[in-house]
Protein backbone atom coordinates (compact mmCIF):
# COMPACT_ATOMS: atom_id res chain seq x y z
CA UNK A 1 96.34 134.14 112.66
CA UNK A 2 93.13 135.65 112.36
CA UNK A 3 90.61 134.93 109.87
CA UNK A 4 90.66 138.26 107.98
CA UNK A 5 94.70 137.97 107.76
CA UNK A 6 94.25 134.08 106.28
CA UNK A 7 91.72 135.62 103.84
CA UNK A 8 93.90 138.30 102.50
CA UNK A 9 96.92 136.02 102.10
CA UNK A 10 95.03 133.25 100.09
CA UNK A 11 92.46 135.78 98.71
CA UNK A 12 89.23 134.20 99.41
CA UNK A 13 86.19 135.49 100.67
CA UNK A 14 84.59 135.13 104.33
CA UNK A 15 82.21 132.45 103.31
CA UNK A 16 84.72 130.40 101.27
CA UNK A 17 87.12 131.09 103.98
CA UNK A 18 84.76 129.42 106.87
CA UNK A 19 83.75 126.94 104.35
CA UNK A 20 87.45 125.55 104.54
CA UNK A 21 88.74 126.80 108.07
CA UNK A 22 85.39 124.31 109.31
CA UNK A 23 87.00 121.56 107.25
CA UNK A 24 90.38 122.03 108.36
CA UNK A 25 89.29 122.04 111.93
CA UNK A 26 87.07 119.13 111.74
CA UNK A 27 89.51 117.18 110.42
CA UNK A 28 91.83 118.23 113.65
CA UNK A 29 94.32 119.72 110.87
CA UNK A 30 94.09 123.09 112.64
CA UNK A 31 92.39 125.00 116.31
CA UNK A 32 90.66 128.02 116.85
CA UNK A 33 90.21 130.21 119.97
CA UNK A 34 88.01 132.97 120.57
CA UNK A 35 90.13 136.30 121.15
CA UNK A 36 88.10 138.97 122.12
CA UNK A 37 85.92 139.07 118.89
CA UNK A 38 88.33 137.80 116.58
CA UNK A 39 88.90 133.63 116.26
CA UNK A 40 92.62 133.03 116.21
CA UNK A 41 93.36 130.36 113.95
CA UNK A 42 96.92 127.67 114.20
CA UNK A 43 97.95 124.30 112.94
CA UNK A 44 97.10 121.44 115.33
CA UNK A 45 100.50 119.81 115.04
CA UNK A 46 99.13 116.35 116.64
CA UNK A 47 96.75 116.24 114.30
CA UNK A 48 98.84 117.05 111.07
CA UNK A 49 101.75 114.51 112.47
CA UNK A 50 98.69 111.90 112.74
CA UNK A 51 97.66 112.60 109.02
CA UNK A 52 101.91 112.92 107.50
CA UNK A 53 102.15 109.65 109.36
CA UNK A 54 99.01 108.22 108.00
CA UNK A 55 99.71 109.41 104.19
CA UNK A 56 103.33 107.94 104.53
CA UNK A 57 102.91 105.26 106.39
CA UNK A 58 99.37 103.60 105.54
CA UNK A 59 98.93 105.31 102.53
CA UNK A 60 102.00 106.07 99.73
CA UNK A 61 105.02 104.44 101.13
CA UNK A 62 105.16 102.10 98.62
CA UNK A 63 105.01 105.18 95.65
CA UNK A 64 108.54 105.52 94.25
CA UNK A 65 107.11 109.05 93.57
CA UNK A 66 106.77 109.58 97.37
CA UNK A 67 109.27 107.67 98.76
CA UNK A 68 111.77 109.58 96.65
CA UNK A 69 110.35 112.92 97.66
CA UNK A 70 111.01 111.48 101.27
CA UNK A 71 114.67 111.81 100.83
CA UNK A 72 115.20 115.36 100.42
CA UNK A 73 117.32 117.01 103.03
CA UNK A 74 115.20 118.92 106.03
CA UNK A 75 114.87 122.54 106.13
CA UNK A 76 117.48 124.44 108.00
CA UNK A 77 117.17 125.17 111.47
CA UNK A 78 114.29 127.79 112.34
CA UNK A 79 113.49 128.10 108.76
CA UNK A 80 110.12 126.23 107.38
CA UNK A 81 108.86 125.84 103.96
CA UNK A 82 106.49 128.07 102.33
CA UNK A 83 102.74 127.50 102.05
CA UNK A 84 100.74 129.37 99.97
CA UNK A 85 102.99 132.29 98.99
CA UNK A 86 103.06 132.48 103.43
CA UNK A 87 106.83 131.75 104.48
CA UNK A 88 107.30 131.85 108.19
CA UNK A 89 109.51 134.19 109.97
């Protein structure tokens, strides 16, 4: 997704917008590739398994809060949660 389309979904402004997409990236949460002059942005899924992993396993495992969130049943086939007001289809 490009930048412009990630800014008009959440509503924020270029500079906010970089601000965060730096963060995310730095943190390996997410990639970015250069596309002709746009930057294509997608979730890094290695590096949001590392962090799930971390927060449940290092982290909150011991929360009842957590653990009992934990034991919801998974999303259908093909069908993911919504983030942000952004379902994917």
């Amino acid at each position: 997704m490009t930048a412009g389309e990630i800014a008009r979904h959440l509503g924020l402004g270029p500079s906010r917008l970089s601000f965060h997409l730096s963060a995310l990236e730095q943190a390996g949460l997410i990639r970015s590739r250069k596309l002709a002059r746009n930057v294509i942005y997608s979730v890094d899924a290695a590096g949001l398994g590392r962090m799930m992993s971390y927060l449940l396993n290092d982290c909150c495992l011991d929360h009842p809060e957590i653990r009992a969130a934990c034991t919801c049943a998974p999303a259908p086939a093909g069908q993911f949660p919504s983030a942000v007001g952004m379902a994917k289809t």
